[in-house]
N, C-alpha and C. Protein backbone atom coordinates (compact mmCIF):
# COMPACT_ATOMS: atom_id res chain seq x y z
N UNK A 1 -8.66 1.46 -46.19
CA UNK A 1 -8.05 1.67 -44.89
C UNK A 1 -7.17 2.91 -44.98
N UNK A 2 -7.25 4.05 -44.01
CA UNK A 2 -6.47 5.16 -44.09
C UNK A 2 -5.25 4.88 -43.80
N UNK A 3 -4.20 5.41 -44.01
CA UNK A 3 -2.65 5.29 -43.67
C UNK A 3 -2.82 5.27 -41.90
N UNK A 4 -3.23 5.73 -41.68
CA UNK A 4 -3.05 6.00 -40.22
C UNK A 4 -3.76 4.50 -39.37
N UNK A 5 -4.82 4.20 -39.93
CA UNK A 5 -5.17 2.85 -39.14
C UNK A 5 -4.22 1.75 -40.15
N UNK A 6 -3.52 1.70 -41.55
CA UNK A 6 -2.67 0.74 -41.92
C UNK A 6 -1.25 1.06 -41.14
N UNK A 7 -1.17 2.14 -40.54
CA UNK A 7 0.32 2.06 -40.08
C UNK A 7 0.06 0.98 -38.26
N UNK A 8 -1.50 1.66 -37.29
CA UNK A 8 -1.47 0.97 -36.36
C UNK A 8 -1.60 -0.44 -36.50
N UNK A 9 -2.13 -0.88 -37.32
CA UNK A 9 -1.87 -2.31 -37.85
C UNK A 9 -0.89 -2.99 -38.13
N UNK A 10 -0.34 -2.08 -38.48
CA UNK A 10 0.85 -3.06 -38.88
C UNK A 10 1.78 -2.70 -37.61
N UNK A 11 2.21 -1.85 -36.36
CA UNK A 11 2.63 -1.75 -35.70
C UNK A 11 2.07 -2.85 -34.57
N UNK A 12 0.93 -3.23 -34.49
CA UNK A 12 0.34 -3.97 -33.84
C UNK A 12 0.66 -5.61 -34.38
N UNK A 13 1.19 -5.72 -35.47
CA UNK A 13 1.60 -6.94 -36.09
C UNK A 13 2.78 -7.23 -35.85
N UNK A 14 3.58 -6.63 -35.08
CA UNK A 14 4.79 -6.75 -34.45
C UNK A 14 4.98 -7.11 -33.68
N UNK A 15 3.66 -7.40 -32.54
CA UNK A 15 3.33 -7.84 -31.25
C UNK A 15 4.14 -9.05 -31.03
N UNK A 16 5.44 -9.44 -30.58
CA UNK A 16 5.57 -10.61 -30.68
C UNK A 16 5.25 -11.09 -29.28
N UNK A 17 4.95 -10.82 -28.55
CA UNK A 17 4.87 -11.30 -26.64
C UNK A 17 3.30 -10.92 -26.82
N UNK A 18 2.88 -11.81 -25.52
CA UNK A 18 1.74 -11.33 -25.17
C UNK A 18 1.44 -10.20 -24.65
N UNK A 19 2.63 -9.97 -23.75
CA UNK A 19 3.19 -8.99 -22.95
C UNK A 19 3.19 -7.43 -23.45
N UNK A 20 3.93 -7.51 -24.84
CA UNK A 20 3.83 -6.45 -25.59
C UNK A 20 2.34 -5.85 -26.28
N UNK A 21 1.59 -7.06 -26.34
CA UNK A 21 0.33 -6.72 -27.08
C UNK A 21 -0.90 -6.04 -25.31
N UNK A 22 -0.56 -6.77 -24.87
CA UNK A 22 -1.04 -5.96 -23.33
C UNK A 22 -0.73 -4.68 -23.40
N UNK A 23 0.38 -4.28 -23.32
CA UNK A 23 1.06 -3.00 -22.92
C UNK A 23 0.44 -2.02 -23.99
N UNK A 24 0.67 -2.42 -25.44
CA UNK A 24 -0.48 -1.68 -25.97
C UNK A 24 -1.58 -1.87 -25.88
N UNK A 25 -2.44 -2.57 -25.33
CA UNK A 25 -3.83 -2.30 -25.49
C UNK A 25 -3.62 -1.50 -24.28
N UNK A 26 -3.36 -1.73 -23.14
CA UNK A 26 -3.39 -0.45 -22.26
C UNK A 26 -3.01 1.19 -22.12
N UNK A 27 -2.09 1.48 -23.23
CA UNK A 27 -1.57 2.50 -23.63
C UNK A 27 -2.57 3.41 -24.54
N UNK A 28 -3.20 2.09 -25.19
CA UNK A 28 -3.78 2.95 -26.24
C UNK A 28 -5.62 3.13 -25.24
N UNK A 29 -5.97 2.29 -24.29
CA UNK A 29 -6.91 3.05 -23.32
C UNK A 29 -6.50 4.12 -22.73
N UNK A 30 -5.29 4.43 -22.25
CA UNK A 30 -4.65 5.96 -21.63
C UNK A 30 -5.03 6.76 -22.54
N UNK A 31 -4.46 6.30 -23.98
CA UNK A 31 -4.41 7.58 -25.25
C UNK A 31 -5.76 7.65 -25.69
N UNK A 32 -6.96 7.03 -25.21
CA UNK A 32 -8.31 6.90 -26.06
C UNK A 32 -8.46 6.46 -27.86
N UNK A 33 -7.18 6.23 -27.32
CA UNK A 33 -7.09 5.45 -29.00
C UNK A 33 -7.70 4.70 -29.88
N UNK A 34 -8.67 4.50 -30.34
CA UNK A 34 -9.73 3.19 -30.70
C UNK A 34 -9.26 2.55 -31.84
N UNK A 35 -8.34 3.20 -32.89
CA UNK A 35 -8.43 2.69 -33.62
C UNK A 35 -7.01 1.48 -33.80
N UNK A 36 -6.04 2.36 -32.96
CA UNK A 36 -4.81 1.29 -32.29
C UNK A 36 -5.33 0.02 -31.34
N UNK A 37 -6.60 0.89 -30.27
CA UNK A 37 -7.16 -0.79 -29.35
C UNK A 37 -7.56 -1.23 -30.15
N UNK A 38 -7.91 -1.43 -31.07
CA UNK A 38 -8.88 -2.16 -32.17
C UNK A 38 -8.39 -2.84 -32.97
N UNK A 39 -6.61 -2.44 -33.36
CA UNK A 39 -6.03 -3.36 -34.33
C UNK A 39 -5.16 -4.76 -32.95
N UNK A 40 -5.45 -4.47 -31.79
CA UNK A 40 -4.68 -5.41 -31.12
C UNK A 40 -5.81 -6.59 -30.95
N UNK A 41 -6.61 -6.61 -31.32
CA UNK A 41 -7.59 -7.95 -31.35
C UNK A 41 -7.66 -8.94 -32.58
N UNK A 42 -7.89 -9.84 -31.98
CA UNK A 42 -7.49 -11.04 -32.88
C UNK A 42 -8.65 -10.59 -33.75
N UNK A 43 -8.57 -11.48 -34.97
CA UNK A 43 -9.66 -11.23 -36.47
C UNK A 43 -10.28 -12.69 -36.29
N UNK A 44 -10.93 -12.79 -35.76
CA UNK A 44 -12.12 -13.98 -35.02
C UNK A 44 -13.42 -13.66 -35.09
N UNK A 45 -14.40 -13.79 -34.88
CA UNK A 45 -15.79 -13.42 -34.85
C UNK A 45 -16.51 -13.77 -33.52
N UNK A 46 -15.45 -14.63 -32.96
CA UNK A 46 -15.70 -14.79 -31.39
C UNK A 46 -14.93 -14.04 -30.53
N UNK A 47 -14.42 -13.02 -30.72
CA UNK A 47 -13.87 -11.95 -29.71
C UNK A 47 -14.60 -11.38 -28.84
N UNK A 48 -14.45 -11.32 -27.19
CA UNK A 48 -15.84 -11.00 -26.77
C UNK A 48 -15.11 -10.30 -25.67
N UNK A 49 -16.47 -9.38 -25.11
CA UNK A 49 -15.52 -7.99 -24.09
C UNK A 49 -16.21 -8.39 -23.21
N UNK A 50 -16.49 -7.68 -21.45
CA UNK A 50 -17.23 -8.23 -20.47
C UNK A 50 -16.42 -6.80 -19.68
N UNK A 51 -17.49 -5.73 -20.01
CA UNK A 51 -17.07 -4.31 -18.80
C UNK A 51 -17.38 -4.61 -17.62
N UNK A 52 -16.71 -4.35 -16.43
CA UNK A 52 -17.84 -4.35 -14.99
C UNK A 52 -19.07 -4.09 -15.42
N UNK A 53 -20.02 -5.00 -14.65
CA UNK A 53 -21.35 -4.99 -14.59
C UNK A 53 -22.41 -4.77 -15.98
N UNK A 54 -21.57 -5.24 -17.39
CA UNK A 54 -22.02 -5.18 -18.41
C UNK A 54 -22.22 -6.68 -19.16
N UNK A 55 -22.99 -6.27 -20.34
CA UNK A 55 -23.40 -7.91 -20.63
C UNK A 55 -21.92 -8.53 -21.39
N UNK A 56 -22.30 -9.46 -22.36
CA UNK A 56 -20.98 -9.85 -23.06
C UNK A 56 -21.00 -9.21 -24.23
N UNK A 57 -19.97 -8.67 -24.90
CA UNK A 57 -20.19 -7.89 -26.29
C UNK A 57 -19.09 -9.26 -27.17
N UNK A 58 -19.31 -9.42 -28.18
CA UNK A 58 -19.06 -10.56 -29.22
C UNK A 58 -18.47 -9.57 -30.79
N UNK A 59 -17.45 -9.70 -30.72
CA UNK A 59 -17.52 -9.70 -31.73
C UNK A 59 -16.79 -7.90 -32.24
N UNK A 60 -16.60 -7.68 -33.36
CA UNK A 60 -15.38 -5.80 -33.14
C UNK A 60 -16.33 -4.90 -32.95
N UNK A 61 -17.83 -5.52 -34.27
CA UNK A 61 -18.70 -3.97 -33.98
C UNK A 61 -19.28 -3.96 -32.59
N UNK A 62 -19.72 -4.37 -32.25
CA UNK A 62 -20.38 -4.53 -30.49
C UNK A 62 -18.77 -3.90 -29.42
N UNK A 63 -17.88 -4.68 -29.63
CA UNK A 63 -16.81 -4.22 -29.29
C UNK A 63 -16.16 -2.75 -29.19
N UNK A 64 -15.73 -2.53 -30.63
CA UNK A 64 -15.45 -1.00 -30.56
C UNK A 64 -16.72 -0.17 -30.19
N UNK A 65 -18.19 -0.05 -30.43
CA UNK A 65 -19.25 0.51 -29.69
C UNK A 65 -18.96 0.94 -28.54
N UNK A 66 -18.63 -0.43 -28.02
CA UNK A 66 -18.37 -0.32 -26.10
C UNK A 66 -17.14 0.36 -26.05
N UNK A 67 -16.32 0.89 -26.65
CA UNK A 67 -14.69 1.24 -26.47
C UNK A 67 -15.00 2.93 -27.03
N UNK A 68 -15.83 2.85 -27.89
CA UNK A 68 -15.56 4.32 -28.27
C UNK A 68 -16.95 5.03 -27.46
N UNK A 69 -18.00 4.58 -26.60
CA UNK A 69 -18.54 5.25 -25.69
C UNK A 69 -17.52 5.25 -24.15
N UNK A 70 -16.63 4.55 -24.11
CA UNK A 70 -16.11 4.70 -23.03
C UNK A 70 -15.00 5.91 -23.54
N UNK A 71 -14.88 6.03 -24.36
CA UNK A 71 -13.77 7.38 -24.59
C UNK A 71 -14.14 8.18 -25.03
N UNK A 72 -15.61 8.62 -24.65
CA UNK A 72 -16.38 9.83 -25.37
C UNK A 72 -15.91 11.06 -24.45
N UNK A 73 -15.46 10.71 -23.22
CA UNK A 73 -14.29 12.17 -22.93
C UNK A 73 -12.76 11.94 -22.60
N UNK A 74 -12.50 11.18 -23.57
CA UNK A 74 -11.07 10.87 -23.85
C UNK A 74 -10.35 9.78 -23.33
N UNK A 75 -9.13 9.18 -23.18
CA UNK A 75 -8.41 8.31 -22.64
C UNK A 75 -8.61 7.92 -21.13
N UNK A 76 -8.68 6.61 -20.57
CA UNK A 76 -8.90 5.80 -19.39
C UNK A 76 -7.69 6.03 -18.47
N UNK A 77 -7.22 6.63 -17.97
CA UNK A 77 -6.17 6.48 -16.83
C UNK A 77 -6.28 5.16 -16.12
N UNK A 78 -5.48 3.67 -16.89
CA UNK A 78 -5.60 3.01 -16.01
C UNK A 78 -4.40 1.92 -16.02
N UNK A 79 -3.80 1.93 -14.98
CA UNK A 79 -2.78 0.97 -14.85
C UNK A 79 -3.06 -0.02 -14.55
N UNK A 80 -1.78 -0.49 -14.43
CA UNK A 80 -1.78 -2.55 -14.06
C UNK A 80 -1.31 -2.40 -12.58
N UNK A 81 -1.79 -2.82 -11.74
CA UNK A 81 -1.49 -2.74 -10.30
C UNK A 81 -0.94 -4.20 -9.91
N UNK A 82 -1.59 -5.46 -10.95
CA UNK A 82 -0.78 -6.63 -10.08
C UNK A 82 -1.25 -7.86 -11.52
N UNK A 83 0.20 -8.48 -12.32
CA UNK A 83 -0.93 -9.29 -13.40
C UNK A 83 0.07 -10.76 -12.69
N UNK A 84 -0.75 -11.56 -13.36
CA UNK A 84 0.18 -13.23 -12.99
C UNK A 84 -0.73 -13.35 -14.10
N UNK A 85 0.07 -15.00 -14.39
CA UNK A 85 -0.07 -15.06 -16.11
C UNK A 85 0.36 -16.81 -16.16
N UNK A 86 -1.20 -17.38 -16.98
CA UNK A 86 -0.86 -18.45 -17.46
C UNK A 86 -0.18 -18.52 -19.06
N UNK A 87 0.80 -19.46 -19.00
CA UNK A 87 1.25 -19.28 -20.66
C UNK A 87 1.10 -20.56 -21.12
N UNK A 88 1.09 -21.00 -22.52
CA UNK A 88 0.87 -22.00 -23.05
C UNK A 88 1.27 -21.35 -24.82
N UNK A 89 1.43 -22.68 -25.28
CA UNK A 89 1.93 -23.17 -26.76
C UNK A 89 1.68 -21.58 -27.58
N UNK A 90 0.33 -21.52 -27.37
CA UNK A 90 -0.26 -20.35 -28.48
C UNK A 90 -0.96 -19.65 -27.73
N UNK A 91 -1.40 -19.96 -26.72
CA UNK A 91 -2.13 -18.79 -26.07
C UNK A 91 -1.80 -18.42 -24.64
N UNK A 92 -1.69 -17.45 -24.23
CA UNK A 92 -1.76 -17.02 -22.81
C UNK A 92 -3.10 -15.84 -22.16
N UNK A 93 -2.96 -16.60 -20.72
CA UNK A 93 -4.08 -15.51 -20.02
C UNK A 93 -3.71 -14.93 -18.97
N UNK A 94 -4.15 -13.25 -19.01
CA UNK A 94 -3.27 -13.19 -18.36
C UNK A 94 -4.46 -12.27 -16.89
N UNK A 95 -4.33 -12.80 -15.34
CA UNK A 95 -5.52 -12.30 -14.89
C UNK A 95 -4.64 -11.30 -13.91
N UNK A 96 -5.38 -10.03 -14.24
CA UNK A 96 -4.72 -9.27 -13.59
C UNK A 96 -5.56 -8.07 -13.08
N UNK A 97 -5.15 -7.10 -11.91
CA UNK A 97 -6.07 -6.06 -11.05
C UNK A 97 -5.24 -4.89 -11.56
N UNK A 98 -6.49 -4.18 -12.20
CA UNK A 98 -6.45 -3.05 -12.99
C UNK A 98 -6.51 -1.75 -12.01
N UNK A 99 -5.60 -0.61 -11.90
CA UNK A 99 -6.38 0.56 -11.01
C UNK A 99 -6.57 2.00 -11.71
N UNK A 100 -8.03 2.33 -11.72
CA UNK A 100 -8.79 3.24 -12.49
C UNK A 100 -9.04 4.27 -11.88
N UNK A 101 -8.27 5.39 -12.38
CA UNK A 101 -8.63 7.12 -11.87
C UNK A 101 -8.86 7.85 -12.67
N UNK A 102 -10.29 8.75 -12.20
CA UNK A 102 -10.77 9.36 -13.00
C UNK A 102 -10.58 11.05 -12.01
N UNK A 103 -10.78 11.91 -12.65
CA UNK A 103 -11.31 13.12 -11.96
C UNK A 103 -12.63 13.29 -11.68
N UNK A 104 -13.65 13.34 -10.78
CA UNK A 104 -14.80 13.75 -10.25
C UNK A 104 -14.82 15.36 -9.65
N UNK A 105 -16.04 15.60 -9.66
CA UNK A 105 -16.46 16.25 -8.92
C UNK A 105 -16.16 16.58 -7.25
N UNK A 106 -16.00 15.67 -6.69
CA UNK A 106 -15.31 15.06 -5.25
C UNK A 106 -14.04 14.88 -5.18
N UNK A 107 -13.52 15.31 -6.35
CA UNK A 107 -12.08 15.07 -6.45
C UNK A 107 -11.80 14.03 -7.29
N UNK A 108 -10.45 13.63 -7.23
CA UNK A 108 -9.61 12.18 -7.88
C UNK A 108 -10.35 11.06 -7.30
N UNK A 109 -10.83 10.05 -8.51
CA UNK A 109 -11.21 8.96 -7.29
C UNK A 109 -10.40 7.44 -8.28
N UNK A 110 -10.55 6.79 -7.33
CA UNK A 110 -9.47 5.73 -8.01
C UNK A 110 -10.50 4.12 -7.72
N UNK A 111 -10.60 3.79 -8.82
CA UNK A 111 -11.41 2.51 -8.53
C UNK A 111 -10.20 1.25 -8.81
N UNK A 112 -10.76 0.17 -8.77
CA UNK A 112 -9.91 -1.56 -8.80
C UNK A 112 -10.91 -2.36 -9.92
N UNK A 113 -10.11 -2.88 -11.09
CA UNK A 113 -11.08 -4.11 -11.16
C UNK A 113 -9.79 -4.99 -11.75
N UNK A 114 -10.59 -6.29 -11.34
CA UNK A 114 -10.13 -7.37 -11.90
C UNK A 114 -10.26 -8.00 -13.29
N UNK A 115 -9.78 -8.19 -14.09
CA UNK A 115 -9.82 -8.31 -15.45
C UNK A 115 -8.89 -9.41 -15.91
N UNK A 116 -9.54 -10.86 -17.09
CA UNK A 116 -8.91 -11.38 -17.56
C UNK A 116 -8.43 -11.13 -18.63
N UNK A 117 -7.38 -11.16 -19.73
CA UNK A 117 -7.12 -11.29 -20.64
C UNK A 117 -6.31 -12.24 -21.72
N UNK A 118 -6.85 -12.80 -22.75
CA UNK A 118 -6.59 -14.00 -22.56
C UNK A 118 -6.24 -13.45 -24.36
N UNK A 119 -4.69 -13.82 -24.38
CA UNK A 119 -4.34 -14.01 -25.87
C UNK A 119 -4.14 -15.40 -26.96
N UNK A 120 -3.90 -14.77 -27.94
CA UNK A 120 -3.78 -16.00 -28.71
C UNK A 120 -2.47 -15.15 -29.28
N UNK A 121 -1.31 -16.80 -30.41
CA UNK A 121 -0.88 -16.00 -30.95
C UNK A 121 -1.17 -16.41 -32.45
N UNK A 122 -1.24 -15.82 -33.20
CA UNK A 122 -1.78 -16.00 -35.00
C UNK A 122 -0.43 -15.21 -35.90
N UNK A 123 -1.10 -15.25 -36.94
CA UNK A 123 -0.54 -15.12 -38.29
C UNK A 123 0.45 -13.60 -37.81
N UNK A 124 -0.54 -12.98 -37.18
CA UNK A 124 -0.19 -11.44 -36.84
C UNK A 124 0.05 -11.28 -35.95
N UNK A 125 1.28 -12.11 -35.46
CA UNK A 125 1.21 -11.77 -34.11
C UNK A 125 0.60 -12.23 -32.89
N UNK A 126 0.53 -11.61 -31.46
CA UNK A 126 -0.09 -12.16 -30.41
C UNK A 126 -1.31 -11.26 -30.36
N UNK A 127 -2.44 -11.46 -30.29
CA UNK A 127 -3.71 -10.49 -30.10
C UNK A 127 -4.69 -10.77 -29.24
N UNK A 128 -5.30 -10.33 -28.84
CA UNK A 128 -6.06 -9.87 -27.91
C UNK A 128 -7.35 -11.21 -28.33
N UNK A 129 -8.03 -12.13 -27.17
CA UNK A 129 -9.36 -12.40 -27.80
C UNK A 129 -10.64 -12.40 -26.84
N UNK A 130 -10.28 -12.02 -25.65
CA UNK A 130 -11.33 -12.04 -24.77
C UNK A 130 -10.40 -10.58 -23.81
N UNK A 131 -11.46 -10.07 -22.94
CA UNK A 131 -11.08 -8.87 -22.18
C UNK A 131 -12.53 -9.08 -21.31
N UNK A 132 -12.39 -9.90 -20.05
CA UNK A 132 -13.20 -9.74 -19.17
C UNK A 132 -13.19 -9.15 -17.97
N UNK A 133 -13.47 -7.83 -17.21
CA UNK A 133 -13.69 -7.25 -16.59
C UNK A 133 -14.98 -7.24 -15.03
N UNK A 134 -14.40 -7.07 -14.15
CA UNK A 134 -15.37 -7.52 -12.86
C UNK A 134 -15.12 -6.04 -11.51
N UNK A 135 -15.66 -5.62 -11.29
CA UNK A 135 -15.58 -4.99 -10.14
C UNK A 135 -14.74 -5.11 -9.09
N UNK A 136 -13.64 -4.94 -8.18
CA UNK A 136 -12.79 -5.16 -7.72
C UNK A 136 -12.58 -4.61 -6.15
N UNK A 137 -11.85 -4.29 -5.31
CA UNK A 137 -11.78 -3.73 -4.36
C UNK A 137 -10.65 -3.44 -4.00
N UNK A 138 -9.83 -2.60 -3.64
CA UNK A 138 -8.29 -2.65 -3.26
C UNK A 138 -7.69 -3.30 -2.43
N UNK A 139 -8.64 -4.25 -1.43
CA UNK A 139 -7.99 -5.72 -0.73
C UNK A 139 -7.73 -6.52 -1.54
N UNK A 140 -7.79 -6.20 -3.23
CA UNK A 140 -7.83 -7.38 -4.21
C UNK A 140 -6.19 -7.84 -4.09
N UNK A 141 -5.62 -6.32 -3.94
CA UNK A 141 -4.05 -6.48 -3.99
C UNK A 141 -3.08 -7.93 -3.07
N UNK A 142 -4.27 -7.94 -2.46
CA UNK A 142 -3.92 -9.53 -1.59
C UNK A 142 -4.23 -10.94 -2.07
N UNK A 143 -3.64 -11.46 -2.97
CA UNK A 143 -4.62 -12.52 -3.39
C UNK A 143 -4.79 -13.67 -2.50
N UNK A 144 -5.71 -14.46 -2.59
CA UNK A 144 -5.93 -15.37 -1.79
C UNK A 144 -5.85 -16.75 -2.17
N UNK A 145 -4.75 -17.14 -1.78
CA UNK A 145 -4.00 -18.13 -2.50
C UNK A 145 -4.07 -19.84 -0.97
N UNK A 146 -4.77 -20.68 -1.90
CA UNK A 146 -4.73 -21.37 -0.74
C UNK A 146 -3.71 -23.01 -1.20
N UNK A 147 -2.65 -22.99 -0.18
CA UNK A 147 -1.97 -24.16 -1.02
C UNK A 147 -2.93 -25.63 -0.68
N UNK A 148 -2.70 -25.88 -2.02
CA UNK A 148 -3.35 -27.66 -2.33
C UNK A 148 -2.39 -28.42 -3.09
N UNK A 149 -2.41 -29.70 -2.11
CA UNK A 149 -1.45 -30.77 -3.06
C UNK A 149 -2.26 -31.53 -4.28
N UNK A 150 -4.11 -31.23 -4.17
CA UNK A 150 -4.37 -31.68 -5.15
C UNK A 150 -4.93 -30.50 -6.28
N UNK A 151 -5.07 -31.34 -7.77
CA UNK A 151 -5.24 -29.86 -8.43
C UNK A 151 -6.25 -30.85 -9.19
N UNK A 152 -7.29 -29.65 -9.74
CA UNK A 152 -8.71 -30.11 -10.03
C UNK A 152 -8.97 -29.07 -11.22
């Protein structure tokens, strides 16, 4: 392991919030970072990704594949526009609407998706073990919340 992926590792082992391990994995999609997104995932063999309109990837090599063709012209401009968040003992999920701008041809264009992310916390910290992704719309910003006294 080079110094440089043992130092993001171990900076990534510091993760104590879920919160914090979010913030870097999103930072390090701004920075096209792969080898920092890569140390924020849990060491499982069931880690699995889900891009808009892509199949399920399982697992780091299938994983980083999909992460380092998406940064084949550099870092993702993409913020958190709206997260809510289940928490529990050891794991939290957290589902939240992502907003994505790229530069085009046509100008700036800014897409929406919705994306779960669902942590665990382990030996190392809180890490990353699923990252599911869905197509979105910017009415997403409204959620549609319907009250029920019963829960199912």
């Amino acid at each position: 392991m080079t110094d440089s992926r043992s130092q993001k590792v171990a900076q990534a082992a510091l993760m104590a919030t879920a919160d914090e391990t979010e913030a870097a994995f999103y930072e390090a999609m701004q920075q096209g970072d792969i080898e920092r997104l890569m140390s924020l995932w849990a060491e499982d063999e069931d880690i699995a990704c889900v891009h808009p309109g892509g199949p399920r990837l399982v697992g780091h090599v299938a994983i980083r594949a999909a992460f380092e063709a998406v940064f084949t012209n550099g870092g993702v401009h993409v913020t958190l526009a709206q997260v809510r968040s289940v928490e529990g003992p050891g794991c939290e999920v957290h589902h939240v609407l992502e907003r994505v701008q790229a530069m085009t041809p046509e100008g700036l264009q800014t897409a929406y998706v919705l994306a779960s992310n669902v942590y665990l916390r382990t030996a190392h910290g809180w890490r990353l073990a699923l990252h599911h992704a869905s197509p979105g719309q910017p009415d997403d910003m409204q959620d549609m919340i319907e009250a029920s006294s019963v829960l199912h």
